[in-house]
Protein backbone atom coordinates (compact mmCIF):
# COMPACT_ATOMS: atom_id res chain seq x y z
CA UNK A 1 129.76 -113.53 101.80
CA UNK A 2 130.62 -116.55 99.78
CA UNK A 3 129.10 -120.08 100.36
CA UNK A 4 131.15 -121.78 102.81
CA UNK A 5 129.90 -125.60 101.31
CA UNK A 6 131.97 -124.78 98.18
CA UNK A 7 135.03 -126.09 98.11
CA UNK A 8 137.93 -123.94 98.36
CA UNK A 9 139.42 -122.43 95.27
CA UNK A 10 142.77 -120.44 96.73
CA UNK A 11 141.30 -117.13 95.38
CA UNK A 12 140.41 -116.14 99.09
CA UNK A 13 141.74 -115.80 102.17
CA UNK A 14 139.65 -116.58 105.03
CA UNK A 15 139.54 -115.51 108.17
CA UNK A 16 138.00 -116.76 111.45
CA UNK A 17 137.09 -113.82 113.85
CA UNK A 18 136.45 -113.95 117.58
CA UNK A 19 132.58 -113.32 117.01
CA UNK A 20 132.23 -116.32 114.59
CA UNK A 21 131.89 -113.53 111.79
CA UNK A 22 134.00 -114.13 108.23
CA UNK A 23 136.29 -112.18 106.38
CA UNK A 24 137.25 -112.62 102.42
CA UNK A 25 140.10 -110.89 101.10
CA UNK A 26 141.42 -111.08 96.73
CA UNK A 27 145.21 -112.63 97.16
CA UNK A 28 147.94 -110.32 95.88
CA UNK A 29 150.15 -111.64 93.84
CA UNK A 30 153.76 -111.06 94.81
CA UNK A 31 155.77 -108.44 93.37
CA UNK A 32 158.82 -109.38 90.91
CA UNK A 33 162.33 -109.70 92.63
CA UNK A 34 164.91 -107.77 91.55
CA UNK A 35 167.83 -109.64 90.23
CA UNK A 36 171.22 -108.39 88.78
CA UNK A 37 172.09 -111.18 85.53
CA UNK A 38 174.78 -111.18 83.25
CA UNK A 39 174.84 -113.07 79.92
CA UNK A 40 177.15 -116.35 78.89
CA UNK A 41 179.71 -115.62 77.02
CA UNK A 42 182.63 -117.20 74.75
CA UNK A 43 186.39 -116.58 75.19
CA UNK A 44 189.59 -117.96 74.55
CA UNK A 45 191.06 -119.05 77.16
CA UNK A 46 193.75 -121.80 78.68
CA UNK A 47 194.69 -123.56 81.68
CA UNK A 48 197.61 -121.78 83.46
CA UNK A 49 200.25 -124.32 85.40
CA UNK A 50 202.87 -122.62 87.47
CA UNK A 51 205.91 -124.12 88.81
CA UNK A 52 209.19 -123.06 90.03
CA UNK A 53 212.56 -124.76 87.91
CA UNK A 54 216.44 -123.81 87.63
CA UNK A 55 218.37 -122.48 85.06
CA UNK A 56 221.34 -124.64 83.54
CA UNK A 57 223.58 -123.06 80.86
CA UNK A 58 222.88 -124.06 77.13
CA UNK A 59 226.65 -126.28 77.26
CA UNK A 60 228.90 -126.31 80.79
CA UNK A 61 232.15 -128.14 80.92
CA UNK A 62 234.92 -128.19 83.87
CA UNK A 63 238.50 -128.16 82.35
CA UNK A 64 241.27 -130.59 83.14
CA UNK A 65 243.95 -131.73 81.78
CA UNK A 66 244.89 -136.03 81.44
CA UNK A 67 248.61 -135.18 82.12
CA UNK A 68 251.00 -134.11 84.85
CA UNK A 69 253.02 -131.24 83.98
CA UNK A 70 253.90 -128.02 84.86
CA UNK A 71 251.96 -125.02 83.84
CA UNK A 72 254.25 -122.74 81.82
CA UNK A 73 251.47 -120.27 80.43
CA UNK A 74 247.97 -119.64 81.85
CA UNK A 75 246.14 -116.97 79.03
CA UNK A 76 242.86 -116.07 80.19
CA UNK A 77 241.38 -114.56 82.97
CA UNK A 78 238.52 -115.22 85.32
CA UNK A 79 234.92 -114.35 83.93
CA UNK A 80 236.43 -113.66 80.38
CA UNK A 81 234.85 -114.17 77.33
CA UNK A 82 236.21 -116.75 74.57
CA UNK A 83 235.41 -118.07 71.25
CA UNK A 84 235.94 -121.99 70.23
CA UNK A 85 239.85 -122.90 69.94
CA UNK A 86 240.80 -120.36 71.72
CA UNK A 87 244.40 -121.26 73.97
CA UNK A 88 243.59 -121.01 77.81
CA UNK A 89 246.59 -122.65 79.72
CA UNK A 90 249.79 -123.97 78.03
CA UNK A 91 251.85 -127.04 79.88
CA UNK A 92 255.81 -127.37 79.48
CA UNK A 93 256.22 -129.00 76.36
CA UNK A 94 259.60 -128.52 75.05
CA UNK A 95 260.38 -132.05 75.29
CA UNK A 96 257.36 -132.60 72.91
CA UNK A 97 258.21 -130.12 70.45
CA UNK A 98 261.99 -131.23 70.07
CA UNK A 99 260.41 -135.20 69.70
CA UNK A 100 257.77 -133.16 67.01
CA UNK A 101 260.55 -131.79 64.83
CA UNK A 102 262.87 -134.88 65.03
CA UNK A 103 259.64 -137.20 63.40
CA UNK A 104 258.69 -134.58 61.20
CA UNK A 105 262.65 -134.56 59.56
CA UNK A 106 261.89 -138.57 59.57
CA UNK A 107 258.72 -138.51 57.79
CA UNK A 108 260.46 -135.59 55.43
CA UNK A 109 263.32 -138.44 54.43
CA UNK A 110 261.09 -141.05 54.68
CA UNK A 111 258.89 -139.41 52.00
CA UNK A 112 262.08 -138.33 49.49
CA UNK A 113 262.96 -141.89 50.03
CA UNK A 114 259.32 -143.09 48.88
CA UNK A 115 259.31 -140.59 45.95
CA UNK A 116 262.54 -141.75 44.78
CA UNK A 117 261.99 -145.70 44.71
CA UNK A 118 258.85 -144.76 42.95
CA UNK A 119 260.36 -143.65 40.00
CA UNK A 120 262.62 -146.17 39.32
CA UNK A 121 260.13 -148.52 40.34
CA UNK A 122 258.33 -146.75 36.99
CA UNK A 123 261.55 -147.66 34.70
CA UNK A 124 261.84 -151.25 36.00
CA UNK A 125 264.94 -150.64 38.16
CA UNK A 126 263.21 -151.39 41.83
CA UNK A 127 261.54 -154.41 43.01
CA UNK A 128 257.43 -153.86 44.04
CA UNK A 129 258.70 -155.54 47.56
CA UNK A 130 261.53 -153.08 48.25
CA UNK A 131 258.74 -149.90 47.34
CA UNK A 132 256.29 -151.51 49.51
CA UNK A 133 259.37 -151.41 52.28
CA UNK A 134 259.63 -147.68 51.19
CA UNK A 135 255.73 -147.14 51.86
CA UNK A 136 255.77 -148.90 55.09
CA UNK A 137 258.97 -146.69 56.25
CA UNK A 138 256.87 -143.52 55.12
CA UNK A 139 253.40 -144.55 56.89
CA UNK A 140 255.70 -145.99 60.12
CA UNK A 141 256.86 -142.16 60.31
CA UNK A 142 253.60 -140.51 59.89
CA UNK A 143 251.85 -142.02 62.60
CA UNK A 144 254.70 -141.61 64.68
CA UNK A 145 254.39 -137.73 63.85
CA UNK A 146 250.59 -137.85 64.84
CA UNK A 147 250.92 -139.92 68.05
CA UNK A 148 253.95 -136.57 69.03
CA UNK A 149 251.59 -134.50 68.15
CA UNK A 150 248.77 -135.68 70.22
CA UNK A 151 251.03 -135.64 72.88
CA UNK A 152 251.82 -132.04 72.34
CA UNK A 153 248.25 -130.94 72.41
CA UNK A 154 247.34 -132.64 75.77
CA UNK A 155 249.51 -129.92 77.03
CA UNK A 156 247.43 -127.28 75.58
CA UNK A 157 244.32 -126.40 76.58
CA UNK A 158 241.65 -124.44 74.67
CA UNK A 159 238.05 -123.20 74.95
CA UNK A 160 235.96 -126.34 73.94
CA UNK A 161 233.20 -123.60 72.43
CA UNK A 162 232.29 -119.67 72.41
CA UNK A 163 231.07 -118.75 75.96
CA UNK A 164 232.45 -117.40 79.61
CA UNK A 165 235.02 -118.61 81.59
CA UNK A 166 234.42 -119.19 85.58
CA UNK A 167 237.40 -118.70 88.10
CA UNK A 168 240.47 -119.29 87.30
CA UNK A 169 242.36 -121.84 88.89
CA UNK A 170 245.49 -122.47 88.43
CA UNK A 171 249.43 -120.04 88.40
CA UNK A 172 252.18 -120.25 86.24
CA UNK A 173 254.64 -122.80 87.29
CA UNK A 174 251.67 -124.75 89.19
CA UNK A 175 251.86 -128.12 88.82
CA UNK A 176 248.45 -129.77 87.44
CA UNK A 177 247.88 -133.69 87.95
CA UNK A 178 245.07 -135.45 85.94
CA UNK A 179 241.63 -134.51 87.45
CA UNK A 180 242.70 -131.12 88.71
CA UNK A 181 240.00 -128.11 87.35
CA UNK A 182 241.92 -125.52 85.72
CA UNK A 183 238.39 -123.47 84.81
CA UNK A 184 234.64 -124.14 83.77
CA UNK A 185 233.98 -122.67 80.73
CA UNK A 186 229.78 -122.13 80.21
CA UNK A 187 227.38 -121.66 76.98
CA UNK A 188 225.36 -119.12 78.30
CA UNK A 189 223.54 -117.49 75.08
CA UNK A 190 221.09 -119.49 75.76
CA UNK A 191 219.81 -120.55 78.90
CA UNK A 192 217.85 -124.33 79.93
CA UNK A 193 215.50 -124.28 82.68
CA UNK A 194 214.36 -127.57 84.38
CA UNK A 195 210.97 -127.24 85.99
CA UNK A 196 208.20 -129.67 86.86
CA UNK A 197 204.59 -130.17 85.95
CA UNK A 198 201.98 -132.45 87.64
CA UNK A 199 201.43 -135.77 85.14
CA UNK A 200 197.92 -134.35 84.48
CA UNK A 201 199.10 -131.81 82.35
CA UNK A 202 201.20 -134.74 79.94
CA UNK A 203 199.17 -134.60 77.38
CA UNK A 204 199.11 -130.42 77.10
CA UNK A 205 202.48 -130.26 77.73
CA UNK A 206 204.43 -130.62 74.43
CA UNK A 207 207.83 -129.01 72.74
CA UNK A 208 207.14 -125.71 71.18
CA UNK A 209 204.83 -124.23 73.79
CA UNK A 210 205.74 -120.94 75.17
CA UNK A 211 206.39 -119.61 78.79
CA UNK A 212 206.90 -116.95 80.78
CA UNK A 213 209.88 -117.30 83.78
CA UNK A 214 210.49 -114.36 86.18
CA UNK A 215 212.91 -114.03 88.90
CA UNK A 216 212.97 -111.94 92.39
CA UNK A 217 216.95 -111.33 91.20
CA UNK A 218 215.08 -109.22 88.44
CA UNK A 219 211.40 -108.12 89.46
CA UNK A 220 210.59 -105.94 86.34
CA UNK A 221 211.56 -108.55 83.40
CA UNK A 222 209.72 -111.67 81.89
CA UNK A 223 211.88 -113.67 80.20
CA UNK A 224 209.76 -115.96 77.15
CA UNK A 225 211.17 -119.27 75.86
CA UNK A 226 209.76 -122.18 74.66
CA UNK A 227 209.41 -125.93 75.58
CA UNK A 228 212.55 -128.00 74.20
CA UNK A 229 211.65 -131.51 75.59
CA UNK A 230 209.34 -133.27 77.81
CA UNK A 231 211.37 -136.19 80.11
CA UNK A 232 209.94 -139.75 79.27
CA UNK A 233 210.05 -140.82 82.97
CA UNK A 234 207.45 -140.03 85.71
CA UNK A 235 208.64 -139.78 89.16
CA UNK A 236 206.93 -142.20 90.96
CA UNK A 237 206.53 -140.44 93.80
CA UNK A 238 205.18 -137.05 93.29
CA UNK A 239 203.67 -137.93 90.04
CA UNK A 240 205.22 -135.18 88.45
CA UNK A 241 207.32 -135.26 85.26
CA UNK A 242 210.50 -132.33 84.30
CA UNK A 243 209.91 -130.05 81.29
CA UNK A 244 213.25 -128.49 79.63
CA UNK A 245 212.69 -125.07 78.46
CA UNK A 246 214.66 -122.82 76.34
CA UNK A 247 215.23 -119.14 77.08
CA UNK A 248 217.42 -116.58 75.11
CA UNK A 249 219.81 -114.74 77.09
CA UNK A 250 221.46 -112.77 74.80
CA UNK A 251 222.70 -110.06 77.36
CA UNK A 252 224.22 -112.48 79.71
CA UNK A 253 222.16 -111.38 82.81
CA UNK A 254 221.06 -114.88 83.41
CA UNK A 255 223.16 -117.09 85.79
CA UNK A 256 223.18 -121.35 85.71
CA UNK A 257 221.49 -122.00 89.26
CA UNK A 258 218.95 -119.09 89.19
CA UNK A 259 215.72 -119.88 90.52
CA UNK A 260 212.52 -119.24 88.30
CA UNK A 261 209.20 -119.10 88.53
CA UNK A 262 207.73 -120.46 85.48
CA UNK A 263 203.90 -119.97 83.75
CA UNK A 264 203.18 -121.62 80.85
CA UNK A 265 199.14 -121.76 79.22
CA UNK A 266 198.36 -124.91 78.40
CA UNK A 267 194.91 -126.50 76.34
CA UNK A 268 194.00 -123.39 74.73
CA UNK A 269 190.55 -123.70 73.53
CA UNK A 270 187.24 -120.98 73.37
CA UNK A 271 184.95 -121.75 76.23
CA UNK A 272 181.21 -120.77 77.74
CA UNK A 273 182.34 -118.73 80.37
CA UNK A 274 179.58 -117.09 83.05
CA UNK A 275 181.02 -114.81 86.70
CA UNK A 276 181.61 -116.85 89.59
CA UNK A 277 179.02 -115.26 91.52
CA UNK A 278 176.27 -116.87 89.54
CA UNK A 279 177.37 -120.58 90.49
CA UNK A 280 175.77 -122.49 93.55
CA UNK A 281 175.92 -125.45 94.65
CA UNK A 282 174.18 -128.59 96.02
CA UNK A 283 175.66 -131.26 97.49
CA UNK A 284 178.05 -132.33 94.92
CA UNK A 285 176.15 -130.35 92.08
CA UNK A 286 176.56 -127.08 90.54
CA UNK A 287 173.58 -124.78 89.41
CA UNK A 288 172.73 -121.24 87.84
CA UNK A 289 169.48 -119.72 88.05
CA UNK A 290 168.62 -118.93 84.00
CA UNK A 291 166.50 -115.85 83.00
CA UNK A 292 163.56 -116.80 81.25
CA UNK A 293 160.98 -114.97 78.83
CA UNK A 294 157.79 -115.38 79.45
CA UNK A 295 154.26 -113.99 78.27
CA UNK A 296 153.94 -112.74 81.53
CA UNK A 297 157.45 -111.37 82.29
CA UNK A 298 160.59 -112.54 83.19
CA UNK A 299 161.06 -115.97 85.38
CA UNK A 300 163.53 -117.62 86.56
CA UNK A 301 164.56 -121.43 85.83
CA UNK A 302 167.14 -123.37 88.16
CA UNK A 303 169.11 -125.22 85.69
CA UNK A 304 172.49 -127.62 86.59
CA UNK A 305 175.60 -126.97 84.59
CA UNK A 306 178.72 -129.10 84.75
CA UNK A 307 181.95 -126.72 85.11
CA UNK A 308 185.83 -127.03 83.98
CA UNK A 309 188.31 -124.75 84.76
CA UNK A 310 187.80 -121.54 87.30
CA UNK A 311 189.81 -118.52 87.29
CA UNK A 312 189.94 -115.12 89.08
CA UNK A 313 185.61 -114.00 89.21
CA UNK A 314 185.32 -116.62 86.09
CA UNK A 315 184.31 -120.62 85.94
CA UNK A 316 184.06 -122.23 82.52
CA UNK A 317 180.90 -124.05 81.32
CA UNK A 318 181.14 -127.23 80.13
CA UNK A 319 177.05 -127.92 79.49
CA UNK A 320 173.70 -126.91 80.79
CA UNK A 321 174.16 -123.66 79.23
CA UNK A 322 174.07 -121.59 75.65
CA UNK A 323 176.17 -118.55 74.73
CA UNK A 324 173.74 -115.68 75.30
CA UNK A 325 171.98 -117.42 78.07
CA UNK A 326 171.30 -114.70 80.77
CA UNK A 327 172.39 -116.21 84.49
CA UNK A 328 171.38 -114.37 88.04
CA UNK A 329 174.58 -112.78 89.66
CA UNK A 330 173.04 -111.20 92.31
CA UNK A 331 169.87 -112.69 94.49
CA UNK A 332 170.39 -116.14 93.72
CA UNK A 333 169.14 -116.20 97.81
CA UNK A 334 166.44 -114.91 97.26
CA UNK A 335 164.78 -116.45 94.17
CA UNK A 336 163.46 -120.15 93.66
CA UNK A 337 163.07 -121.13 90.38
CA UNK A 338 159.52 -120.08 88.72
CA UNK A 339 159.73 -117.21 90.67
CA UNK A 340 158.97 -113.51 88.89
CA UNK A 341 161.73 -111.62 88.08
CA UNK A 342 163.09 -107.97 87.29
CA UNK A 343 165.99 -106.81 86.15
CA UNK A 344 168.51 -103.73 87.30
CA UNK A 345 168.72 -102.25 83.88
CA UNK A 346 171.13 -99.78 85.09
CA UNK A 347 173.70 -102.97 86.11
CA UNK A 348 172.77 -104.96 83.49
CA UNK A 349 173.35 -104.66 79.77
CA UNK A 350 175.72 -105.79 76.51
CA UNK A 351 177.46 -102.91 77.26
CA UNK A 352 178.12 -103.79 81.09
CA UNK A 353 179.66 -107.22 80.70
């Protein structure tokens, strides 16, 4: 029986029976707890910003005429396709045409005439005043020619550039005023779509970065584009700003108006990245337990981290932690740091990342 005037050294346990008799038992240590870790890693990765925008067509312009006339040809139909210059709808112009011919036979004379004085202008016969009378008479003529002319083509109307006509419009023999649509006529090869971002995301949002747009009206296709311009105006109010994107449409199966949902990947960097599971935290802190080597064993060290992005089982570490660094996934309850530790070797390995 040990001396009960020593002082107590913690390497028994005693033990105070009913008949005033005394007890001494060795402490056992604890056993290890069994802990499933998994090792800090790097990997590229990138924020992901989703938002939902609608398409526009690469050019879109309604087609009117700034005349009143009668429509005495209409040569397209709805939904066709047309190249640039192309004639769509033809107004009575015979009027114009008989006015065209009549100043082109005056700037024809007007122009023998002009040759002719300058001739004998060359041999001294003609005053310089009476061929400058000669030019005027010529130059009169010619703009009169151009100003018919002009007049003649506001009765024509053609495609302003490739693309797809809309619904058409407008009969022979209708009568168009100024303002009345005729057609819309659309650039669809390649497609814009307006979306916006939160404001946080200015600086990562830039031209040239790709996205990915799908649609319910096709569920099986991504369609990939990239980021044409950033607006230079915040809204005010939800602190969000538009991105224009670019997408190639090259079959035609995208429609101006189509709602998207756009993804694009933004800040793409390599980061420390550890599971999910092995994060706690602590009033406004965050904290891993850390696998540590010791002489005698494995231990466990509770170590505070400050984290970045998450994702789907993943958070990104931004310190407090080295690649390679092993973290506890699994009994973070049950362990306090210092604490002995095993590990599942069959859940736990390079191999089993």
């Amino acid at each position: 029986m040990p001396d009960l005037k020593q002082p107590f050294t913690g390497l028994y346990l005693l033990i105070l029976t009913s008949l005033g008799t005394v007890s001494v038992h060795a402490a056992v240590p604890a056993d290890p707890i069994n802990v499933i870790a998994a090792p800090v890693v790097q990997e590229a990765v990138a924020d992901r910003v989703e938002a939902l925008g609608t398409l526009r067509a690469n050019e879109v312009v309604a087609l009117t005429v700034n005349v009143a006339e009668m429509v005495s040809a209409v040569k397209f139909e709805g939904g066709q396709r047309v190249k640039k210059g192309q004639v769509l709808v033809e107004m009575e112009n015979r009027q114009e045409k008989a006015l065209l011919r009549e100043a082109q036979f005056t700037v024809d004379e007007a122009l023998s005439q002009l040759n002719r004085f300058r001739a004998v202008a060359k041999r001294g016969d003609a005053s310089q005043s009476l061929l400058d009378e000669k030019q005027r008479d010529y130059d009169v003529s010619r703009a009169r020619l151009e100003a018919i002319d002009a007049r003649l083509q506001d009765r024509i109307v053609m495609a302003p550039f490739d693309g797809v006509v809309g619904l058409r419009n407008v009969s022979r023999g209708a009568y168009l005023a100024p303002g009345d649509i005729i057609t819309t006529v659309i650039d669809d090869s390649k497609m814009k779509l307006d979306f916006s971002v939160p404001s946080v995301y200015l600086l990562s949002i830039r031209p040239r970065v790709s996205i990915v747009a799908t649609s319910r009206a096709f569920p099986e296709r991504q369609f990939t584009g990239l980021i044409e311009v950033v607006d230079n105006l915040i809204d005010p109010v939800s602190r969000s700003v538009t991105v224009r994107a670019v997408l190639s449409n090259e079959d035609g199966s995208l429609k101006p108006g189509l709602l998207m949902e756009v993804e694009l990947l933004t800040r793409e960097r390599d980061a420390m990245i550890v599971p999910e599971e092995a994060l706690f935290q602590q009033s406004k802190d965050h904290f891993v337990f850390v696998i540590v080597e010791a002489e005698s064993g494995l231990t466990v060290e509770k170590r505070q981290v400050k984290i970045g992005s998450r994702w789907l089982g993943k958070v990104e570490i931004l310190s407090g932690l080295s690649i390679g660094d092993k973290v506890v996934t699994d009994g973070t309850l049950k362990v306090k740091s210092g604490d002995a530790v095993t590990l599942s070797a069959h859940l736990f390995g390079e191999d089993e990342r």
